[in-house]
PDB file of N, CA and C in Angstrom:
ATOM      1  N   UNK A   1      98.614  85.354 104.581  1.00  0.00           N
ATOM      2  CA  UNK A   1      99.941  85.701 104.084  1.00  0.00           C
ATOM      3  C   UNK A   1      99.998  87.207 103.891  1.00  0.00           C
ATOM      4  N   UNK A   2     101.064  88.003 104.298  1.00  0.00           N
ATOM      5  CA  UNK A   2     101.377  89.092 103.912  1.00  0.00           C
ATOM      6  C   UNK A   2     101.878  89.087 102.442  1.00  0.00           C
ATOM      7  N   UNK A   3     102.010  90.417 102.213  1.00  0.00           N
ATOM      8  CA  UNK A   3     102.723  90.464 100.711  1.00  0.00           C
ATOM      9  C   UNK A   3     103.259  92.367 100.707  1.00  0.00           C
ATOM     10  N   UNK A   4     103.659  92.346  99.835  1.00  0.00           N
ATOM     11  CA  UNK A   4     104.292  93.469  99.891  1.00  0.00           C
ATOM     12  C   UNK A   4     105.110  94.304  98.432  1.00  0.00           C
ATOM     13  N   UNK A   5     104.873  95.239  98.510  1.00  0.00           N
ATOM     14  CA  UNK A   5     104.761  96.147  96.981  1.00  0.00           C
ATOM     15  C   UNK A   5     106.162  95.791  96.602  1.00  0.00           C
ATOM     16  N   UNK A   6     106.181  95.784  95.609  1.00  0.00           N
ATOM     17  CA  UNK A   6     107.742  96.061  94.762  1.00  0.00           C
ATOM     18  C   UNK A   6     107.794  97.118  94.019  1.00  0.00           C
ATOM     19  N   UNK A   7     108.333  98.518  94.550  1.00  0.00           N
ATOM     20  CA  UNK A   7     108.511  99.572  94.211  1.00  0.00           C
ATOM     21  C   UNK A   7     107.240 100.192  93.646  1.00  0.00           C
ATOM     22  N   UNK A   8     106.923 100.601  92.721  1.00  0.00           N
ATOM     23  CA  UNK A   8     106.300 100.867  91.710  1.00  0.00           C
ATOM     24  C   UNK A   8     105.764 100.197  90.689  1.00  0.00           C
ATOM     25  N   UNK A   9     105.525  98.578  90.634  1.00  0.00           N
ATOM     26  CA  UNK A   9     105.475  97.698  90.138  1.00  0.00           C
ATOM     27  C   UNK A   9     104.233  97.085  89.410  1.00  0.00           C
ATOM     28  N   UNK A  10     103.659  97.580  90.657  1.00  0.00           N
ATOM     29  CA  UNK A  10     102.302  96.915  90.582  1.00  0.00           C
ATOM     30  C   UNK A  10     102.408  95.302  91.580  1.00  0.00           C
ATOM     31  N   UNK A  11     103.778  94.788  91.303  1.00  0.00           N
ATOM     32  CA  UNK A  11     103.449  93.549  91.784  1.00  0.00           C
ATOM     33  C   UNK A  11     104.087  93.540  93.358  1.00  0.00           C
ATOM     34  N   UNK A  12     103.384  92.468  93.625  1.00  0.00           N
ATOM     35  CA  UNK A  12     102.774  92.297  95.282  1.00  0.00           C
ATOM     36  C   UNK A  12     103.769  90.736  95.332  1.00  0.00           C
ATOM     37  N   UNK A  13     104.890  90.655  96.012  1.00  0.00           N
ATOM     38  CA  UNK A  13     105.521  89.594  96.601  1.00  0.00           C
ATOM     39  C   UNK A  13     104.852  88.965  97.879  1.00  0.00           C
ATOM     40  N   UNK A  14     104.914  87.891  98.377  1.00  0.00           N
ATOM     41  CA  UNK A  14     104.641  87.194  99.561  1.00  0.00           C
ATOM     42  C   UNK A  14     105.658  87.210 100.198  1.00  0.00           C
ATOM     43  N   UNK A  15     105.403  87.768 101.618  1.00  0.00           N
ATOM     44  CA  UNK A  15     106.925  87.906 102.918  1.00  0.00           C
ATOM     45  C   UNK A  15     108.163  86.894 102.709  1.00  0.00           C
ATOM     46  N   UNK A  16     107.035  85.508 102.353  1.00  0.00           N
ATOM     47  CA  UNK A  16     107.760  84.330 102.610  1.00  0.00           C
ATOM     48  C   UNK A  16     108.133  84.001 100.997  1.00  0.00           C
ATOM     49  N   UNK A  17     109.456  83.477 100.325  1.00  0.00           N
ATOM     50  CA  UNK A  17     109.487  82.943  99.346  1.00  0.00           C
ATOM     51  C   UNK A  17     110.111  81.487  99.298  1.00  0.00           C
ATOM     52  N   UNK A  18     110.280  80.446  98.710  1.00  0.00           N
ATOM     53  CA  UNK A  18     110.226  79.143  98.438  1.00  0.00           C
ATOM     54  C   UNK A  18     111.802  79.123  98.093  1.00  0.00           C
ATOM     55  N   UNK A  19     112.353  79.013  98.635  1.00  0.00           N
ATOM     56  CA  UNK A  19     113.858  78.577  97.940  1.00  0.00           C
ATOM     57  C   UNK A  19     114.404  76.954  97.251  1.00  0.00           C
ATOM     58  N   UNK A  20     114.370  76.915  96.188  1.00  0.00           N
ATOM     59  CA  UNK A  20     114.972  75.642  95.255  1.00  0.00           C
ATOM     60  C   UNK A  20     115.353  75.040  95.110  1.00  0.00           C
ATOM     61  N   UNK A  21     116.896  75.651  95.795  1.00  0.00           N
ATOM     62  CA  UNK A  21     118.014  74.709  95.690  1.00  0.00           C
ATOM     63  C   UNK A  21     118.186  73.572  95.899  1.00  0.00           C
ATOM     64  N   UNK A  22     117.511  73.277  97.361  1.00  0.00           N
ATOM     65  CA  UNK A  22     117.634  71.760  97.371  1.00  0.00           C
ATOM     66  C   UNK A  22     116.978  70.796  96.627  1.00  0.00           C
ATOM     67  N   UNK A  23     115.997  71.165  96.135  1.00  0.00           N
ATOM     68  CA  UNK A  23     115.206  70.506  94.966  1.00  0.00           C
ATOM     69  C   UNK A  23     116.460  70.015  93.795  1.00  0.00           C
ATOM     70  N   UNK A  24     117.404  70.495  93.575  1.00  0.00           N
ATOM     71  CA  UNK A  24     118.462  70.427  92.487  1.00  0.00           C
ATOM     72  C   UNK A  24     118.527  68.872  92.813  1.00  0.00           C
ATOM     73  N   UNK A  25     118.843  68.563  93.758  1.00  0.00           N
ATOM     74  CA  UNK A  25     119.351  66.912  94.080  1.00  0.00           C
ATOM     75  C   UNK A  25     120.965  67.322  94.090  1.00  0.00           C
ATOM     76  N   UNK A  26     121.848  66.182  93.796  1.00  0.00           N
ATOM     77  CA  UNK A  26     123.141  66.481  93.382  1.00  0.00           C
ATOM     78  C   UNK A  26     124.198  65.801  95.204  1.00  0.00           C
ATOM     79  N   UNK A  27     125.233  66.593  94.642  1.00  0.00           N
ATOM     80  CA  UNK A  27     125.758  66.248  96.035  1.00  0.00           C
ATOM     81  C   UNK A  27     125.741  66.929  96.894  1.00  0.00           C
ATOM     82  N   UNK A  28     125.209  68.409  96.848  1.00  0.00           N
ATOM     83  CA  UNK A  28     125.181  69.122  97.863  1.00  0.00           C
ATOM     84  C   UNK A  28     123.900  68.715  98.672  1.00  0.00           C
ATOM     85  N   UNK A  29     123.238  68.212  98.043  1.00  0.00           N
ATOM     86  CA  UNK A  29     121.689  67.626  99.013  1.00  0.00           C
ATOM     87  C   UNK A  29     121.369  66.225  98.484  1.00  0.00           C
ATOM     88  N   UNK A  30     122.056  65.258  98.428  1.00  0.00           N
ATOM     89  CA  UNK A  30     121.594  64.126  97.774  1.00  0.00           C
ATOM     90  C   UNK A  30     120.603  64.264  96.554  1.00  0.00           C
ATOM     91  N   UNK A  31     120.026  62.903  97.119  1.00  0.00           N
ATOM     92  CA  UNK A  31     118.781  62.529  95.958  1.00  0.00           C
ATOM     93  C   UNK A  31     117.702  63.565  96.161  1.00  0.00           C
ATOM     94  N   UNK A  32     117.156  63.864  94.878  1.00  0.00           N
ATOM     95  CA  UNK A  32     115.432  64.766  95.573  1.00  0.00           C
ATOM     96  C   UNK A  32     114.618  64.275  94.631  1.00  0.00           C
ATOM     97  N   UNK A  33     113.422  63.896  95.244  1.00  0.00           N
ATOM     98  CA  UNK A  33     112.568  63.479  94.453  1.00  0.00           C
ATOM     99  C   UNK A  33     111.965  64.847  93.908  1.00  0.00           C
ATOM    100  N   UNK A  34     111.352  64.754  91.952  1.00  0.00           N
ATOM    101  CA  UNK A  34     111.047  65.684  91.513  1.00  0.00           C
ATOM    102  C   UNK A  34     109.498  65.323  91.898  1.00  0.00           C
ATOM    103  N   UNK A  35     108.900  64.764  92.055  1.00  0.00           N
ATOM    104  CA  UNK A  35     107.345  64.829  92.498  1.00  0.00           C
ATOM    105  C   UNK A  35     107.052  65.319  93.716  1.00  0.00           C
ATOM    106  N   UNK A  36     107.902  65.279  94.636  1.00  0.00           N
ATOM    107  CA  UNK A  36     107.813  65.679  96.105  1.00  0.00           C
ATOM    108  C   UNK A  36     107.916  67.213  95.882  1.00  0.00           C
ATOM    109  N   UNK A  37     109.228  67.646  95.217  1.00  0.00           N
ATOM    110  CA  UNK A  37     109.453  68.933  95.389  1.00  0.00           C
ATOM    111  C   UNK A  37     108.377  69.836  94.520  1.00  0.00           C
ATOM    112  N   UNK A  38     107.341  69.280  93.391  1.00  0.00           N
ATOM    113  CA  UNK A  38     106.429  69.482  92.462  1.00  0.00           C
ATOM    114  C   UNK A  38     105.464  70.103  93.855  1.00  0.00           C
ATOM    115  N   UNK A  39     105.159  68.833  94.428  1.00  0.00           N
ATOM    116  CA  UNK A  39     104.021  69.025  95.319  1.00  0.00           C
ATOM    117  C   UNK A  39     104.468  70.113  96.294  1.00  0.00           C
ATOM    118  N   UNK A  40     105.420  70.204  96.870  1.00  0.00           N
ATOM    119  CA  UNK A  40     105.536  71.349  97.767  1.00  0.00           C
ATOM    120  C   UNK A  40     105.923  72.564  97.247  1.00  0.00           C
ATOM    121  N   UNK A  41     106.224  72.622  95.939  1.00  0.00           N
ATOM    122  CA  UNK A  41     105.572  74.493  95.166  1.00  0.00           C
ATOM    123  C   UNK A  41     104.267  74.152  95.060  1.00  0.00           C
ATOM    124  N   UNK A  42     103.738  73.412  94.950  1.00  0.00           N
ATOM    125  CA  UNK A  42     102.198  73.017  94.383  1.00  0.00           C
ATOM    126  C   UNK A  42     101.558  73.878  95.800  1.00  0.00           C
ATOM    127  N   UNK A  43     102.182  72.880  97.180  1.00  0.00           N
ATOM    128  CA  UNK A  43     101.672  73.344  98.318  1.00  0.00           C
ATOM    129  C   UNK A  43     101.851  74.891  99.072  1.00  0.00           C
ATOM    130  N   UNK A  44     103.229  75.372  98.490  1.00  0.00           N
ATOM    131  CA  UNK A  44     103.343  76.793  98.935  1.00  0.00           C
ATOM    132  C   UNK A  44     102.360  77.647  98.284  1.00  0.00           C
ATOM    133  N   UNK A  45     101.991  77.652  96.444  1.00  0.00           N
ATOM    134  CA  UNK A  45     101.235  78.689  96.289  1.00  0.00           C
ATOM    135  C   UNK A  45     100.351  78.572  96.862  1.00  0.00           C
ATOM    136  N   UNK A  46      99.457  77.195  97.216  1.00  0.00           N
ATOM    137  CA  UNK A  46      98.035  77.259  98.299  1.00  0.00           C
ATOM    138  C   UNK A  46      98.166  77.669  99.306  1.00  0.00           C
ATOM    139  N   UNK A  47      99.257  77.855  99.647  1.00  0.00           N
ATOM    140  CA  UNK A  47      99.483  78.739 101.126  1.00  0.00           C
ATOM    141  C   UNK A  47      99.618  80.245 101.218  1.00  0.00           C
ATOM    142  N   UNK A  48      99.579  80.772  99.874  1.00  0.00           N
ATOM    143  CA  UNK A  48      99.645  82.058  99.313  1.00  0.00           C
ATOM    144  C   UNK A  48     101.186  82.673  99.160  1.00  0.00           C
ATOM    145  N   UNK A  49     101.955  81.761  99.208  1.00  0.00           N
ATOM    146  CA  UNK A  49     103.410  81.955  98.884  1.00  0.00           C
ATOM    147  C   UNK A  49     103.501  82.227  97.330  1.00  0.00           C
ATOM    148  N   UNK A  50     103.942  83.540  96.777  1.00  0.00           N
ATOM    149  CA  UNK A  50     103.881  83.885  95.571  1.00  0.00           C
ATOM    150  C   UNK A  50     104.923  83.666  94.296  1.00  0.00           C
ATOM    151  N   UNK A  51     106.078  83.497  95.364  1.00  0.00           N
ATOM    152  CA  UNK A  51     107.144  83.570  94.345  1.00  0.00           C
ATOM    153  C   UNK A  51     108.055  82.300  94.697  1.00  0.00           C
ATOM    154  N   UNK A  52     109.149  81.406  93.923  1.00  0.00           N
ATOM    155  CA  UNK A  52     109.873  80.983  94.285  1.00  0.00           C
ATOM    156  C   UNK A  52     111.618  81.447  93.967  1.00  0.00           C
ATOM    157  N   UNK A  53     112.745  81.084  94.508  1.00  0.00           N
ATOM    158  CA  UNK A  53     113.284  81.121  93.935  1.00  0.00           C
ATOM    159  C   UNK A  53     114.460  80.518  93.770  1.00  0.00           C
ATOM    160  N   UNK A  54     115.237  80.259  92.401  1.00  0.00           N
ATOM    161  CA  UNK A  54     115.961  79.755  91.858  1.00  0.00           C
ATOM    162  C   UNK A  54     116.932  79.880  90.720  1.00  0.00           C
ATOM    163  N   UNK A  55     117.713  78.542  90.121  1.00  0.00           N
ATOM    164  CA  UNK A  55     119.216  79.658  89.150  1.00  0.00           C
ATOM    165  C   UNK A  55     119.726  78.330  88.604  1.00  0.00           C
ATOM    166  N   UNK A  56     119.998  78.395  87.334  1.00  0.00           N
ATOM    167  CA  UNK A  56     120.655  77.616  86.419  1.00  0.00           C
ATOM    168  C   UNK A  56     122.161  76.972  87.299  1.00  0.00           C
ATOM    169  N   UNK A  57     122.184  77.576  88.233  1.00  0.00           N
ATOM    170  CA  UNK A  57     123.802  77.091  88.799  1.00  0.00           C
ATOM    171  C   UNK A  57     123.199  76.058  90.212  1.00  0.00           C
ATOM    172  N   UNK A  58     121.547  75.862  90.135  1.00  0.00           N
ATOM    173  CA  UNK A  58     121.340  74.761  91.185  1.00  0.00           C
ATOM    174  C   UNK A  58     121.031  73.753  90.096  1.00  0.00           C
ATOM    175  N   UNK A  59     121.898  72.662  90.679  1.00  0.00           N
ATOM    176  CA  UNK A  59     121.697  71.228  89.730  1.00  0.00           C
ATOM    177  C   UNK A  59     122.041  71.584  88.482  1.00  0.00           C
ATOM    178  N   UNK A  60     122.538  72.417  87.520  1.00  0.00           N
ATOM    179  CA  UNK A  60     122.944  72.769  86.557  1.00  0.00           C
ATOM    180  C   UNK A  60     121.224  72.557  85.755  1.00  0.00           C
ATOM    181  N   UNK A  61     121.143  73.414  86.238  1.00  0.00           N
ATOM    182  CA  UNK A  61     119.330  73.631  85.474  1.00  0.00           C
ATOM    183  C   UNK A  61     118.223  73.097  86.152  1.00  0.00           C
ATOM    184  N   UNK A  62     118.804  71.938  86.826  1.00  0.00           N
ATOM    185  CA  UNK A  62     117.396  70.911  87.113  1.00  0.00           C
ATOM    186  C   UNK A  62     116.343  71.565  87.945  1.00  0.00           C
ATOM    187  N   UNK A  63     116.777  72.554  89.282  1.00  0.00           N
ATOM    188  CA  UNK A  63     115.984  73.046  89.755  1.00  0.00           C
ATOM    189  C   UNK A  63     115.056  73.592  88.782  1.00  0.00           C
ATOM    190  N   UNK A  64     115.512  74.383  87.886  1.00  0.00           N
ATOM    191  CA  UNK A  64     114.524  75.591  87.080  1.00  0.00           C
ATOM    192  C   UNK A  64     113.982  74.712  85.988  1.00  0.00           C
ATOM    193  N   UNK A  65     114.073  73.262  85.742  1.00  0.00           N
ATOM    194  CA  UNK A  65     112.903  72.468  85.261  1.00  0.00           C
ATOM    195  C   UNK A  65     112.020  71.830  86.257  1.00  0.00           C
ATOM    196  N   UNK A  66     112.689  71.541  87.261  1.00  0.00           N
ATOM    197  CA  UNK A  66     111.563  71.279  88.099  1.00  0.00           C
ATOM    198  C   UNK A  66     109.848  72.854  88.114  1.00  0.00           C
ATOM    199  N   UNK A  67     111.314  73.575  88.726  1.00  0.00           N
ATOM    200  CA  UNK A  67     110.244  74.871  88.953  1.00  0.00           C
ATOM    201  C   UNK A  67     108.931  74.908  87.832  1.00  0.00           C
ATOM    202  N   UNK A  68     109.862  74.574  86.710  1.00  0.00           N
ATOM    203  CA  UNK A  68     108.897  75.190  85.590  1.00  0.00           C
ATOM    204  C   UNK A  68     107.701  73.577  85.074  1.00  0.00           C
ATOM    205  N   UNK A  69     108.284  72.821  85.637  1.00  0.00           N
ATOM    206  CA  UNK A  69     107.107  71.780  85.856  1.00  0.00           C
ATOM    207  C   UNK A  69     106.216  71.862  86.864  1.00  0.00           C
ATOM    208  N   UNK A  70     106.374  72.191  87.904  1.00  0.00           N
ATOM    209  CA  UNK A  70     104.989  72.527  88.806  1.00  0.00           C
ATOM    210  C   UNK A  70     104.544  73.548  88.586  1.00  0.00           C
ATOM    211  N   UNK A  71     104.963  74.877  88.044  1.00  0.00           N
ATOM    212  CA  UNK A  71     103.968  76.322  87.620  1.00  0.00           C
ATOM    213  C   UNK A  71     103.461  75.726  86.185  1.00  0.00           C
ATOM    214  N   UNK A  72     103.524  74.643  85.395  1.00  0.00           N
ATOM    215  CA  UNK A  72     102.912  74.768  84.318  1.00  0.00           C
ATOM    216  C   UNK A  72     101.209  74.731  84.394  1.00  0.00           C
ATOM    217  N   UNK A  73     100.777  75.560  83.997  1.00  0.00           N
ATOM    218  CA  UNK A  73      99.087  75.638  83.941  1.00  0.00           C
ATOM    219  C   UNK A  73      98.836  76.714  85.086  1.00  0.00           C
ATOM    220  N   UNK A  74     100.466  77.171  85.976  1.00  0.00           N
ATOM    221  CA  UNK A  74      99.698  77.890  87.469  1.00  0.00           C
ATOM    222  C   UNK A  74     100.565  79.295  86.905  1.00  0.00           C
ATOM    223  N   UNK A  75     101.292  79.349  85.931  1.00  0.00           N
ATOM    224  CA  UNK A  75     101.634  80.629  85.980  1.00  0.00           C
ATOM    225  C   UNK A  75     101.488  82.512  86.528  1.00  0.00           C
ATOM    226  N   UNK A  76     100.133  82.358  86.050  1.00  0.00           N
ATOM    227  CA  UNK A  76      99.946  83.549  86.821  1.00  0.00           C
ATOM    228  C   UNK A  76      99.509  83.324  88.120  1.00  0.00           C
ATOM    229  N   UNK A  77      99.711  82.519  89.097  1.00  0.00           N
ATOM    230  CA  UNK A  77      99.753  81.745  90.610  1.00  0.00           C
ATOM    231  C   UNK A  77     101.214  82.373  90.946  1.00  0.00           C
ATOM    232  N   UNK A  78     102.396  82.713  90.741  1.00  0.00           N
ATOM    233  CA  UNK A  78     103.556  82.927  90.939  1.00  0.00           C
ATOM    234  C   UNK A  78     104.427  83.093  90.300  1.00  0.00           C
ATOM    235  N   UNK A  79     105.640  83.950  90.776  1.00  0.00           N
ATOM    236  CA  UNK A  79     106.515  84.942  90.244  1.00  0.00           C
ATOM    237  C   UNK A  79     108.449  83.928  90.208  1.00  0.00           C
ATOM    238  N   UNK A  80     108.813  83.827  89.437  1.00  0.00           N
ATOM    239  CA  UNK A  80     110.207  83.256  89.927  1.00  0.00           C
ATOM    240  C   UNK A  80     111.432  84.641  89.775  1.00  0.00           C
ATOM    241  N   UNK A  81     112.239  84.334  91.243  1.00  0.00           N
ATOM    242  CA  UNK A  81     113.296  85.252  91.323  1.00  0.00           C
ATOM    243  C   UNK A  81     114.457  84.074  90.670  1.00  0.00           C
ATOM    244  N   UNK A  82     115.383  84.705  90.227  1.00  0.00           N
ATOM    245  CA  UNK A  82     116.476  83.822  89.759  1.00  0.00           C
ATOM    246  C   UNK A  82     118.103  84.914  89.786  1.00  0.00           C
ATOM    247  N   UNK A  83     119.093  84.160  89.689  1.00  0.00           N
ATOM    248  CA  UNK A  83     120.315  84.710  89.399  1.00  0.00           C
ATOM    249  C   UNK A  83     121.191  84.647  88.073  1.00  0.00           C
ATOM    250  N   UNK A  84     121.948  85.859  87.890  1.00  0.00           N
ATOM    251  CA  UNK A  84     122.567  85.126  86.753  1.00  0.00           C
ATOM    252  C   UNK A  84     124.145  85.773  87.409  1.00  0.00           C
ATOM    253  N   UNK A  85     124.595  84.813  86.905  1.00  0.00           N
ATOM    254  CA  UNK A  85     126.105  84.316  86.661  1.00  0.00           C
ATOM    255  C   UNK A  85     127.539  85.159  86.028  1.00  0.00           C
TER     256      UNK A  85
END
């Protein structure tokens, strides 16, 4: 995996980042299973994918509990980008 500086930061992003949304479930993407989508942040950071990202306006939160159920215990494993409103 590449990665790449963020300004002056110190921190080092991965090229590739994990996008969420569909993890929300809802009607814009049906049903989503939250164990599936667990396992595949589980599976991106082993792939050296660093960051994911996500926003209180996917699934009206659910994504960003999911998120924050598969980084629990992996925190310093990855970075979350998010939006606000």
């Amino acid at each position: 995996m590449e990665y790449r500086d963020i300004g002056q930061s110190g921190l080092k992003f991965s090229i590739v980042g994990l996008g969420c949304w569909v993890m929300a479930g809802g009607e814009w993407w049906g049903g989503a299973d939250d164990k599936e989508s667990i396992a595949t942040i589980h599976r991106a950071i082993d792939l050296g994918i660093n960051w994911v990202d996500t926003a209180e306006g996917y699934g009206d939160g659910h994504s960003e509990r999911v998120v924050g159920q598969a980084l629990e215990g992996r925190y310093d494993q990855c970075m979350v980008a998010t939006k606000l409103y």
